[in-house]
Every structure is written in C-alpha cells, then in structure tokens.
Protein backbone atom coordinates (compact mmCIF):
# COMPACT_ATOMS: atom_id res chain seq x y z
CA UNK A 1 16.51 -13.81 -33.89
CA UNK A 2 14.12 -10.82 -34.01
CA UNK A 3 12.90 -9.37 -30.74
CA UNK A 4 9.08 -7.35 -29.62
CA UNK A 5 9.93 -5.54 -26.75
CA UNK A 6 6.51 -3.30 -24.93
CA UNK A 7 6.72 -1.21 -22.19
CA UNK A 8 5.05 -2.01 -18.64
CA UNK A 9 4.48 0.58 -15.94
CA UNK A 10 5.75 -0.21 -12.37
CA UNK A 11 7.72 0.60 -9.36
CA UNK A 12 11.23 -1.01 -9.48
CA UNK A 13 11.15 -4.05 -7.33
CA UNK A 14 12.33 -7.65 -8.00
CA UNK A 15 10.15 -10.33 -8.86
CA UNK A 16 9.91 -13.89 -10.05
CA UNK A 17 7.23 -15.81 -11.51
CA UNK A 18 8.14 -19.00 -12.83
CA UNK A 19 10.88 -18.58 -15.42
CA UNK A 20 10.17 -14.97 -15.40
CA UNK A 21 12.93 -12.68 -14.15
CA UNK A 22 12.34 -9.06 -13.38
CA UNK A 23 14.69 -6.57 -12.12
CA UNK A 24 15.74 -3.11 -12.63
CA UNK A 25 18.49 -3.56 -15.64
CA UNK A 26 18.30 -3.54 -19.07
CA UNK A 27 17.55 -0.69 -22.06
CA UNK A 28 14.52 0.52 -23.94
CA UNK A 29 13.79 -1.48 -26.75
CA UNK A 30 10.82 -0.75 -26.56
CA UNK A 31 8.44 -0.14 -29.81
CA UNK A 32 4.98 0.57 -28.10
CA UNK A 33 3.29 1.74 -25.28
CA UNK A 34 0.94 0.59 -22.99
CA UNK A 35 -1.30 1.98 -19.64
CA UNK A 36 -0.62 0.07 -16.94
CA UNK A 37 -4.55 -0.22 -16.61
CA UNK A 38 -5.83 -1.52 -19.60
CA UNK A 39 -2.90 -3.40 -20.67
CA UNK A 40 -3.67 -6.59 -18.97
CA UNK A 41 -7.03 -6.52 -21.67
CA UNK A 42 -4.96 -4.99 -24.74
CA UNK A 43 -5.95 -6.02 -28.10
CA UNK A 44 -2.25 -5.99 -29.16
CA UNK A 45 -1.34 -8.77 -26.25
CA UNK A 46 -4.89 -10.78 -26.51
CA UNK A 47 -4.22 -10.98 -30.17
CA UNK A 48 -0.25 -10.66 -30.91
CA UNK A 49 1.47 -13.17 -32.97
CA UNK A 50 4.53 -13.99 -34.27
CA UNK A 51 5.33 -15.67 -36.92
CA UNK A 52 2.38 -17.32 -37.28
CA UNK A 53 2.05 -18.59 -33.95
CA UNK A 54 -0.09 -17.06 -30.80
CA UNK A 55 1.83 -15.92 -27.95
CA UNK A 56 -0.93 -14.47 -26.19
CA UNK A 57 -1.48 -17.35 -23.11
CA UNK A 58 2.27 -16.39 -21.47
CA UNK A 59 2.21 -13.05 -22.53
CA UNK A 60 -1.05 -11.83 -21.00
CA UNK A 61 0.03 -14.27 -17.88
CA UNK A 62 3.19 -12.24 -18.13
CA UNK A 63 1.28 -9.24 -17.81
CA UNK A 64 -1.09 -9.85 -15.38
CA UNK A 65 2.12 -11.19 -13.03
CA UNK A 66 3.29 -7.39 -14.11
CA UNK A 67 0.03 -5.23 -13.12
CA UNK A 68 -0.41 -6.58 -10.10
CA UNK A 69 1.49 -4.39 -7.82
CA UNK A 70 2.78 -0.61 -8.50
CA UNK A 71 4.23 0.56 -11.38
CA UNK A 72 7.21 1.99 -12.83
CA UNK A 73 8.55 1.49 -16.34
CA UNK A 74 9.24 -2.39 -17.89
CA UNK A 75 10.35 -4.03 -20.92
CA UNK A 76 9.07 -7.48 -22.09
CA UNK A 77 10.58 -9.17 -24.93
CA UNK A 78 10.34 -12.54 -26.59
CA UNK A 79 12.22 -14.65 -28.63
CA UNK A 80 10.95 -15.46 -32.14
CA UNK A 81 11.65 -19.08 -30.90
CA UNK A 82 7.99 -19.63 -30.08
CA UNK A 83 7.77 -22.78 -28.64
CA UNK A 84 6.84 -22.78 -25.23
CA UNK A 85 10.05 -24.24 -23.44
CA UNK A 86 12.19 -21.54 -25.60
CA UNK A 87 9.30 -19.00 -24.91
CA UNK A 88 9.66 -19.01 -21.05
CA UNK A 89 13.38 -19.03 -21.46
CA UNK A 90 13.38 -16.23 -23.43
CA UNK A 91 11.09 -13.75 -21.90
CA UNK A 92 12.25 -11.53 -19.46
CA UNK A 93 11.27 -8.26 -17.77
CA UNK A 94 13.22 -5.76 -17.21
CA UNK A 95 12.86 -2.06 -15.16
CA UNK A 96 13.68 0.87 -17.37
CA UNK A 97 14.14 4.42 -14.76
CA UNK A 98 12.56 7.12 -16.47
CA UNK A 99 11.81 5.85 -19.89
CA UNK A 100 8.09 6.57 -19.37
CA UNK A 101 6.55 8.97 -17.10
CA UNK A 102 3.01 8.37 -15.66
CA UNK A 103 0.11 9.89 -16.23
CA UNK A 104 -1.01 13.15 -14.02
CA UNK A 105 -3.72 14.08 -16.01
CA UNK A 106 -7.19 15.16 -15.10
CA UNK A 107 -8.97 12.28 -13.35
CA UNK A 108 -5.86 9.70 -13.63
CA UNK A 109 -5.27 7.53 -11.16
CA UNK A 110 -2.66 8.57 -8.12
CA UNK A 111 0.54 6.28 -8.79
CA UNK A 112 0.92 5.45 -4.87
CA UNK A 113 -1.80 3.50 -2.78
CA UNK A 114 0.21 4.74 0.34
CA UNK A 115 2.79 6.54 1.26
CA UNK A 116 5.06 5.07 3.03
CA UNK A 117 8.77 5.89 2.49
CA UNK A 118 10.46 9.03 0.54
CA UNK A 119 11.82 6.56 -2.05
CA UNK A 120 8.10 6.19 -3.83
CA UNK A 121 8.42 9.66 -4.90
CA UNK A 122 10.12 10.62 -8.50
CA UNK A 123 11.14 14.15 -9.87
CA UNK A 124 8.15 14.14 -11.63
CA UNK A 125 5.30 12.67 -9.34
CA UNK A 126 7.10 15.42 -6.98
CA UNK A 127 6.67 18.08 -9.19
CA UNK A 128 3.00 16.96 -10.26
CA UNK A 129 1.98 17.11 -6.14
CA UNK A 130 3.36 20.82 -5.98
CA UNK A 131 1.26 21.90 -8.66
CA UNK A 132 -1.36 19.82 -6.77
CA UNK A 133 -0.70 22.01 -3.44
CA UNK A 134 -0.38 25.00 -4.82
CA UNK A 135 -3.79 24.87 -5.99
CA UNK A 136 -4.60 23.94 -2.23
CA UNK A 137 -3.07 26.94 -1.06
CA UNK A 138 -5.71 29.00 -2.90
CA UNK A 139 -8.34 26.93 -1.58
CA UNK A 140 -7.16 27.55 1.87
CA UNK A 141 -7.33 31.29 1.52
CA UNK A 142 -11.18 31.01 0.06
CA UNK A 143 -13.16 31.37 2.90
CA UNK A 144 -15.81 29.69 1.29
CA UNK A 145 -14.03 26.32 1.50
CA UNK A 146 -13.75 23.10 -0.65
CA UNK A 147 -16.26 20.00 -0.20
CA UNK A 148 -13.81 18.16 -2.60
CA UNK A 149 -13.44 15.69 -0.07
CA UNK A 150 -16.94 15.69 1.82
CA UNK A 151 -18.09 12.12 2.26
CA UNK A 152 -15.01 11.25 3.22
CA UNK A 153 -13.78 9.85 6.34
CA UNK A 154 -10.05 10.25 7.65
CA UNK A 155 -8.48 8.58 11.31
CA UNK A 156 -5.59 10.11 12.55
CA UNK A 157 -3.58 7.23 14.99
CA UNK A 158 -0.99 8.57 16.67
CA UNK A 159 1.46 6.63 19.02
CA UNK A 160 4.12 9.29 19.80
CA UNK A 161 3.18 13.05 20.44
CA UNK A 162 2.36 15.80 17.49
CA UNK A 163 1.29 19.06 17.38
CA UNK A 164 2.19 19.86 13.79
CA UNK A 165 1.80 16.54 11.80
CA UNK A 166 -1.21 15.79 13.57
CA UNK A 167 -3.08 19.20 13.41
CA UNK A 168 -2.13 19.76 9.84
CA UNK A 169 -3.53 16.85 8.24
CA UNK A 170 -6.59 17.21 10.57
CA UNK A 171 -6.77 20.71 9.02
CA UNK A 172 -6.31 19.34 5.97
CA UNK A 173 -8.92 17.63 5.75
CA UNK A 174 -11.92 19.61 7.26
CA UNK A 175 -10.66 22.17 4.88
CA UNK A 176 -11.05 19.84 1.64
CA UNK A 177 -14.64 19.49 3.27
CA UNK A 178 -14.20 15.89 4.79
CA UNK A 179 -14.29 14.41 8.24
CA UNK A 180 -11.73 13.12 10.98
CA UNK A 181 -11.54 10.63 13.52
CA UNK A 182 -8.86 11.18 15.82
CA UNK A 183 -6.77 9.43 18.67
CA UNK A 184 -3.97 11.01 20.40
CA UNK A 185 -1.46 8.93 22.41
CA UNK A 186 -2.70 5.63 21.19
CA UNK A 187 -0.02 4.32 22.89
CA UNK A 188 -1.84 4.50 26.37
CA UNK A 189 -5.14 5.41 25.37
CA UNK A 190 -6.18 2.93 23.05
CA UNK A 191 -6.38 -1.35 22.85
CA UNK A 192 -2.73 -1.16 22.59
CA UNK A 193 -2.60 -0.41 25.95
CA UNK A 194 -4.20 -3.83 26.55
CA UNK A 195 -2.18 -5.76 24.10
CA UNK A 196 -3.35 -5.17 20.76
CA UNK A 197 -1.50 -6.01 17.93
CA UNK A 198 -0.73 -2.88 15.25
CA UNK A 199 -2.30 -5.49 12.46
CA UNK A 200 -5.55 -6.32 14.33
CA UNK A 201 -5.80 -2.31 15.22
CA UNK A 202 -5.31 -1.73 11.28
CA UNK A 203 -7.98 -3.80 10.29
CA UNK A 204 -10.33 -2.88 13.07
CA UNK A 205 -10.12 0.97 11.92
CA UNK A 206 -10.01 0.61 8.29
CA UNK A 207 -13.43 -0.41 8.86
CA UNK A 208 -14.43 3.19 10.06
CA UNK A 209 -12.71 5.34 7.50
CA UNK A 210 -11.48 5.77 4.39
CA UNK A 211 -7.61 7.09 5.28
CA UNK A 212 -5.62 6.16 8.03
CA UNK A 213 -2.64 8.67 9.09
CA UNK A 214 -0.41 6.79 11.30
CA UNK A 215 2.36 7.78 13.28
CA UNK A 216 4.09 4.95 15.85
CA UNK A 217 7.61 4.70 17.94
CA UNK A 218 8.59 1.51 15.66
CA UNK A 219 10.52 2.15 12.65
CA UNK A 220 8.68 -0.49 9.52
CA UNK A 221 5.31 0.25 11.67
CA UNK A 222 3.65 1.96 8.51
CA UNK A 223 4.78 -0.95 6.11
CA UNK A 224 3.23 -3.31 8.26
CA UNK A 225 0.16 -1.30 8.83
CA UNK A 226 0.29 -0.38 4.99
CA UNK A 227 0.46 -4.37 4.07
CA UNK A 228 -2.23 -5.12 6.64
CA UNK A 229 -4.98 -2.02 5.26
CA UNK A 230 -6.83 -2.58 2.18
CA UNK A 231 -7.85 1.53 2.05
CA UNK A 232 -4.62 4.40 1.85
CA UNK A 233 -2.03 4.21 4.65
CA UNK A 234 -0.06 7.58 5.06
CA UNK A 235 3.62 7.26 7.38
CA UNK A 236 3.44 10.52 9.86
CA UNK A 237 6.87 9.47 11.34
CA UNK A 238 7.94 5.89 12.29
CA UNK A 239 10.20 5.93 14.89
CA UNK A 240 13.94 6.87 14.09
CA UNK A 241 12.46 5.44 10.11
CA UNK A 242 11.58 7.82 7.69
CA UNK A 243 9.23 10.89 7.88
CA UNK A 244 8.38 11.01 3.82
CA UNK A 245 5.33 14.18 3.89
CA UNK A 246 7.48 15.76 6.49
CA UNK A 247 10.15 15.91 3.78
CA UNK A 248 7.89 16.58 0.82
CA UNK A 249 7.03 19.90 2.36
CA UNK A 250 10.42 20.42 2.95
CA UNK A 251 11.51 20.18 -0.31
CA UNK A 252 8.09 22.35 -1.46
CA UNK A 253 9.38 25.03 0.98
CA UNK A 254 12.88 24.91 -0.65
CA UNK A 255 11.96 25.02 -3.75
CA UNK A 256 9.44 28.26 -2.93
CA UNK A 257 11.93 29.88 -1.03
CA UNK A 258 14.84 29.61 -2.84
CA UNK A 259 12.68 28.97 -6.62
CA UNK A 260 14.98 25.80 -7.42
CA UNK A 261 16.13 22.48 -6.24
CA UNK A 262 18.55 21.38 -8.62
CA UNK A 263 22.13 22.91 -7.64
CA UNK A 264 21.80 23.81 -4.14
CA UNK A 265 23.92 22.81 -1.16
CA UNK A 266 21.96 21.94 1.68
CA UNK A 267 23.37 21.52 5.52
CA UNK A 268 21.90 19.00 7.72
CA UNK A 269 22.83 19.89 11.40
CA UNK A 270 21.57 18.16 14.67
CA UNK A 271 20.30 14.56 15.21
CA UNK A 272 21.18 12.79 11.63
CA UNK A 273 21.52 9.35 13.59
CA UNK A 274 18.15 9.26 14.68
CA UNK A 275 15.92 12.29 12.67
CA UNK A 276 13.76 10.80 10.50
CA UNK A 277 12.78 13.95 8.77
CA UNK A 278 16.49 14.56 7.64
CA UNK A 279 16.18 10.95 6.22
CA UNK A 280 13.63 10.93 4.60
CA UNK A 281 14.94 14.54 3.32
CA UNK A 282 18.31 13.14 2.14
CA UNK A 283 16.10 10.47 -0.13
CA UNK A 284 14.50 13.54 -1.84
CA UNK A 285 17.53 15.47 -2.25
CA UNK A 286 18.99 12.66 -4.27
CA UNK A 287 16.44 12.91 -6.70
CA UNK A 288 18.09 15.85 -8.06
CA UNK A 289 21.13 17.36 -10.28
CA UNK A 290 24.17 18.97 -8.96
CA UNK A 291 23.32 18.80 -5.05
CA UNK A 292 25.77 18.89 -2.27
CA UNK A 293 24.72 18.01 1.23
CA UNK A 294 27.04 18.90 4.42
CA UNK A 295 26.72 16.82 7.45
CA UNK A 296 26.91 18.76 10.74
CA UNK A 297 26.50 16.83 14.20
CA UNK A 298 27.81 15.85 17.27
CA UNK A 299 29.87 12.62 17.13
CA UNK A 300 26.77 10.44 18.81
CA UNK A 301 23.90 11.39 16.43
CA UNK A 302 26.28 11.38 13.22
CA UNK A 303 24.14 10.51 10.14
CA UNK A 304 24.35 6.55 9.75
CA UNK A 305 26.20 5.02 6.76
CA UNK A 306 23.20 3.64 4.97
CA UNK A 307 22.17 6.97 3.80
CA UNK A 308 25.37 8.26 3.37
CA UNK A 309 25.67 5.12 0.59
CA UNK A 310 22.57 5.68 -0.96
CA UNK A 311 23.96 9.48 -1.63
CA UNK A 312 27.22 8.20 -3.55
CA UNK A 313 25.33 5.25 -5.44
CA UNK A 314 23.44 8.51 -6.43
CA UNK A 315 26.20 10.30 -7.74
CA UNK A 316 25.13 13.13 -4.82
CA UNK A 317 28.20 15.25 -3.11
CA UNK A 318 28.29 15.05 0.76
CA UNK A 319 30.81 15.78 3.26
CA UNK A 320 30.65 15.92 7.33
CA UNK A 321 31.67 18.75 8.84
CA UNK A 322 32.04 19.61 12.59
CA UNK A 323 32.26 23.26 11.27
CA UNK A 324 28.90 24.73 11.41
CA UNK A 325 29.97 29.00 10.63
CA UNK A 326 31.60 27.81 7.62
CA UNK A 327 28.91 25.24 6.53
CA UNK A 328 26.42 27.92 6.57
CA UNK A 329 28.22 30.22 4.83
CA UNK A 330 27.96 27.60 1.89
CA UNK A 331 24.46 26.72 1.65
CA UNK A 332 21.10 27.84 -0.06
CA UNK A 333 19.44 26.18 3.13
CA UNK A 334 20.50 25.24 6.66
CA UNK A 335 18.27 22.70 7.62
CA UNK A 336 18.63 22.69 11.86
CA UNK A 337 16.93 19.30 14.17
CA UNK A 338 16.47 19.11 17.86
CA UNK A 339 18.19 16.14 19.24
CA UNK A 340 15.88 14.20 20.53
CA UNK A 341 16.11 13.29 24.10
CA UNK A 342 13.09 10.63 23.65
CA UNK A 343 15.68 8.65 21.20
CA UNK A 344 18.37 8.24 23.77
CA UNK A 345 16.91 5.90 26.62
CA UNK A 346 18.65 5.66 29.94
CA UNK A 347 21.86 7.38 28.49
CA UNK A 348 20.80 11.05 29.20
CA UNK A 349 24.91 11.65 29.67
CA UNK A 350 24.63 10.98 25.78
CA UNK A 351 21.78 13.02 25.22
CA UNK A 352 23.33 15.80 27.39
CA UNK A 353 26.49 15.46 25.25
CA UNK A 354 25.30 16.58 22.22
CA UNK A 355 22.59 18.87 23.22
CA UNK A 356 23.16 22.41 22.56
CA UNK A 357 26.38 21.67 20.56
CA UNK A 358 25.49 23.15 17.22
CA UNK A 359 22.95 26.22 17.92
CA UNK A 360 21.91 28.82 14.83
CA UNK A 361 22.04 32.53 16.31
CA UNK A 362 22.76 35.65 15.25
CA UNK A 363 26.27 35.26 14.46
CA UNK A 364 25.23 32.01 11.74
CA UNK A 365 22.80 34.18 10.26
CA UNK A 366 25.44 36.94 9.41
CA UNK A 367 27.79 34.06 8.13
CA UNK A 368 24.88 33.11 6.00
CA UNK A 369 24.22 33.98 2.02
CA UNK A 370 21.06 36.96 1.67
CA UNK A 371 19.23 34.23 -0.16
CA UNK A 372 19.92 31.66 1.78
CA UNK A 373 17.36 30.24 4.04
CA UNK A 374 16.87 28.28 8.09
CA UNK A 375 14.76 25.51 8.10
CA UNK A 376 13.55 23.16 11.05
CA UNK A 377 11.00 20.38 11.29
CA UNK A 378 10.01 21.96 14.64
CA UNK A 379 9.66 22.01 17.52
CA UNK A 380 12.30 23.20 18.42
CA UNK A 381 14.25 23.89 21.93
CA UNK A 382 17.25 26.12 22.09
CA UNK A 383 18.94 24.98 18.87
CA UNK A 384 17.69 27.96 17.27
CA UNK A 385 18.04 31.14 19.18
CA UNK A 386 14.13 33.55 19.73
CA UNK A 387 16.30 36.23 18.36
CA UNK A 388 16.74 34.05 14.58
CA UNK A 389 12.99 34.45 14.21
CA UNK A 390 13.15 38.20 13.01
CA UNK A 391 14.89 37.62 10.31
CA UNK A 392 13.00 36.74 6.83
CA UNK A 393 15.85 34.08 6.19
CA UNK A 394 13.56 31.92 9.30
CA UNK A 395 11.77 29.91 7.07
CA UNK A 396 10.47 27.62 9.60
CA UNK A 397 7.12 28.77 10.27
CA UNK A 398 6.60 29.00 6.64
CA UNK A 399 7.72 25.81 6.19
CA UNK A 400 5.06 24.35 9.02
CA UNK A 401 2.66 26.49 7.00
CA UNK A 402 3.26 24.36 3.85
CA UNK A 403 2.75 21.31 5.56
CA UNK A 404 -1.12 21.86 5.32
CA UNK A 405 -0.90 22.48 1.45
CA UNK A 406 1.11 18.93 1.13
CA UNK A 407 -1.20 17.24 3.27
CA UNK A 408 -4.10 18.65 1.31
CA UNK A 409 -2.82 18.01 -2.27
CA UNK A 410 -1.86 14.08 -0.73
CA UNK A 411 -5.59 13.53 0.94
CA UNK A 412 -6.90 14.54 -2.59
CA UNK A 413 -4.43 12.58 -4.17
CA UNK A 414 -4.87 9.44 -2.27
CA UNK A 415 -8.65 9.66 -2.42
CA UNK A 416 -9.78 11.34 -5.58
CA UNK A 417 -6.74 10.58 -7.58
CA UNK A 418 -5.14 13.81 -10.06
C-alpha cells in the first residue's frame, strides 16, 4: 500500500466530518506543501490521481472541511485502495505542531481573526508581532503620526473598570491614524443595564465599527462575543479568564528587559487563583525552552491546578513557594499582582487575609539579581512599596508603556494583516 500525504494549515482542534477523523497526532509524511488559501482551488487536488483513478471529489471535500476554520499544520493521506468505501476509511487528518510555520510576509494574511485566549499564540507568530511593535514604537515617537489605520473604526466596551487597557488601545489607535468609539462601565451605562444580552449587544455594535475591544466580569464572555461578531474580537480581560495582550506585552517587556525568554525563571506572587494576567502569562511562558516558574501566594489565591497541569504536560519546571526573599533571589523577573478585593464577594475576612502578605520593598530588591527585573500588571496598592520605583530594576511603568506598542502592532495586525 503506497501512501500521498500533503500538508494543511490549521489551528489544532478536533474535528469530524463524516468518516473523517482529525486530531492533533500523527508524523510528517508529508511530500508537498500547500497555502492554506489557495489550496481548496489547487491544481494538484482538482486534478490528482492515483493509479489511474480520480480522487479529487473527497479530497477537495476533504479540504474544504479543512480550510474552513483556523489553521495550524495537517497531514492528509490516502490509501491507494481507491474505491470510495476504502477511500473514506482510509483518509485521515492529522495535526502536525510545528512542521510548517505560517506565513508573516509582507501583505499576508494575520493567522488569528480574534484574539481571544494566550493559547492562539506560537513562538513564532509571537516573535513575528514583536518585530511588528517594534516598528510601532518608532511610529509613536514620529510626531508626524501614522494614517495606517485611518478609515478605520474601533469600539472599546468595557464592563469592569480600566485605566491602562482601555487608554492604551484607544491610544493605539488614534496614533495608527484611526477612530474610536468608546463606552466605559457598560455594565450600568449601557442596554445591559436594561437586560441586554452580550450576543444581541455584539451584533448591534459590530454594525458601527470595524474592531471591537471587549472587556466583561464573565470569564468565556469574549468567546461568546468572538462566536457571535463577524468583524475582529480582541479579549481585554474576562473576568478571573485569561488576559492574552496583557500577557503579550509582558512577555515583550521580558524579553526587552532582560534580551531573552528562553531559560529564565520567572516568580509569580499575589492573586494566582483569580489574576488573569498571570494566566494568561503562564500560557506564554510555556511556549518556551528551559523555563522555571515559582509560585508565591497566600494559601486562598494559590494558582489553580489547571494551569499548574498544563505547565507539566509542557515539560515546564514550577514549584510553590511561600518564600518570597529567596524566590527573588532566583529569578530574571518577579512578576508582583494586587489581590483583588473585587474577586472575593462578601468574604472581605478572605480578602483581608491575604492582602498585604507578600509586599516587594527595599529589602526584595537587595535580595534580587542586578539584571533581574519587577514587573506588575498595575495598578497597584501597597504590594509594591513608592520607595521600589527608584530603582531601574521597576520595570512596571515600562512595561505599561509597551502595552501601546502591542496594541498597535495587534490593531494593524487584525485589520491590515502583516
């Protein structure tokens, strides 16, 4: 039995179609290559035979089935038995990690239609967005501006408060020339207030702009507005979910301050239970070699057990620590959260428990490497002392800084593709 095997761009995900099976195991066999936009109309799957006989009916139904959501890479292969029955039993899909990268060329396509969730994101795409950010930095600092994005319409809808997320991708976008329409507190002062549903509040602003920025209290909030828009759907913070351009600049600052992000340890201190940013942060971290990542919190807001799985299925080092001189004394970057009072509910003897618990001062810093860095999604309250901000290791600010270059390079991205 002789097998064709072609690879198929994609996301990993699960899906079935018939007979068809596709999932995420399997090795390249692969003997050509195909974009995942033209490959629906291919010459080599309109026309492919073998032995004589046409396969091109289930193939290019195969491959339509395979286009039609994201991509990541896929192997087809089918049997030399060409009858039909044997043909649908012997075709399968199956996801091959990092056997083909995408394109980030000049005018390509963007890979995402939203961003959603930290786990979208590969070593490369990542890498690809901080070139893309850097080169919004120096727009930034021409005074003259950029109209790369004039035209362009973006709505900000925010349920919970922001100064940062909200005022950076505002910037963001007046600086790349477009437009912004803006609610704050949508929670009270907006149709939700009167009962509207997330999905009929999607749909009804989707028809005013080209980019919704959405941050809510419910964690899946962006999915479901993301599955509900037909234009770009960026997550500024669901709930206790996931925080993903909040950790894309972190991981942008890390990688500027300290000039790598393979083999560093990294401490996570504060509210892991419910911090989406650390999360989200955690996902991103995984993504690369030789990382170790130290758990620091009080016993309440202890980082939950789903992420701490993901690590080891990873291969990534972690350990918890209640140990925060020592900790520091370790790391390339001490990542500090606020606990977050908002998270707690009527159990303020909780919240009051673990406030104030694990503070960086003066005495961390001096326990601290010269290189290393202090990090914080901000705001903060007292969980990092006035007196930290002196010292060039305080990253923070920096770090907020970058958040406009990210949000810049993803607007552009999202819109105008590479």
């Amino acid at each position: 039995m002789k097998c064709y095997n072609f690879i198929v761009n994609r996301y990993f995900r699960r899906f079935e179609d018939g007979d068809y099976q596709f999932s995420k195991e399997g090795s390249l066999l692969s003997q050509y290559s195909l974009s995942p936009y033209n490959m629906a109309s291919s010459s080599m799957f309109s026309a492919w035979t073998m032995n004589g006989n046409a396969l091109a009916p289930t193939v290019s139904r195969i491959i339509n089935d395979c286009s039609k959501e994201t991509y990541k890479s896929l192997s087809i292969s089918a049997s030399a038995d060409t009858s039909h029955s044997s043909l649908r039993r012997g075709v399968e899909c199956r996801a091959l990690i990092g056997e083909r990268k995408p394109s980030f060329s000049l005018g390509s396509k963007f890979q995402l239609e939203d961003v959603i969730e930290a786990q979208q994101f590969d070593r490369d795409m990542l890498s690809a967005i901080f070139d893309v950010a850097l080169e919004m930095e120096k727009i930034e600092k021409n005074s003259a501006g950029s109209n790369l994005l004039q035209g362009y319409l973006m709505a900000t809808l925010f349920y919970e408060p922001s100064t940062r997320t909200r005022l950076s991708f505002e910037s963001a976008m007046k600086r790349l020339g477009g437009e912004v329409l803006t609610t704050e507190n949508a929670r009270e002062f907006s149709s939700a207030a009167k009962g509207e549903t997330l999905e009929d509040t999607i749909r009804t602003v989707e028809g005013y702009t080209d980019i919704i920025v959405m941050r809510h209290f419910e964690s899946g909030a962006a999915r479901r507005a993301a599955a509900t828009a037909t234009i770009p759907v960026i997550n500024a913070g669901d709930g206790p979910g996931q925080h993903p351009t909040q950790a894309l600049l972190d991981m942008y600052t890390i990688q500027r301050e300290i000039g790598k992000l393979d083999g560093i340890k990294v401490g996570l201190v504060g509210d892991l239970a419910y911090g989406r940013t650390v999360r989200s942060l955690a996902y991103l971290l995984a993504k690369y070699k030789d990382v170790k990542i130290y758990f620091v919190s009080p016993e309440t807001v202890k980082m939950k057990d789903d992420i701490k799985d993901y690590l080891t299925s990873k291969g990534v080092g972690w350990e918890e620590s209640d140990d925060l001189m020592e900790v520091a004394s370790k790391c390339d970057v001490v990542y500090q959260t606020r606990i977050q009072k908002e998270r707690f509910g009527e159990r303020i003897d909780l919240y009051e428990e673990a406030r104030g618990k694990y503070i960086v001062d003066g005495d961390v810093l001096r326990a601290m490497q010269k290189h290393a860095v202090v990090m914080h999604p901000l705001p903060r309250l007292d969980e990092i002392t006035v007196d930290v901000d002196a010292d060039p290791r305080a990253a923070y600010f920096r770090q907020a800084k970058n958040g406009l270059y990210i949000r810049m390079a993803l607007l552009k991205l999202l819109l105008l593709g590479w």
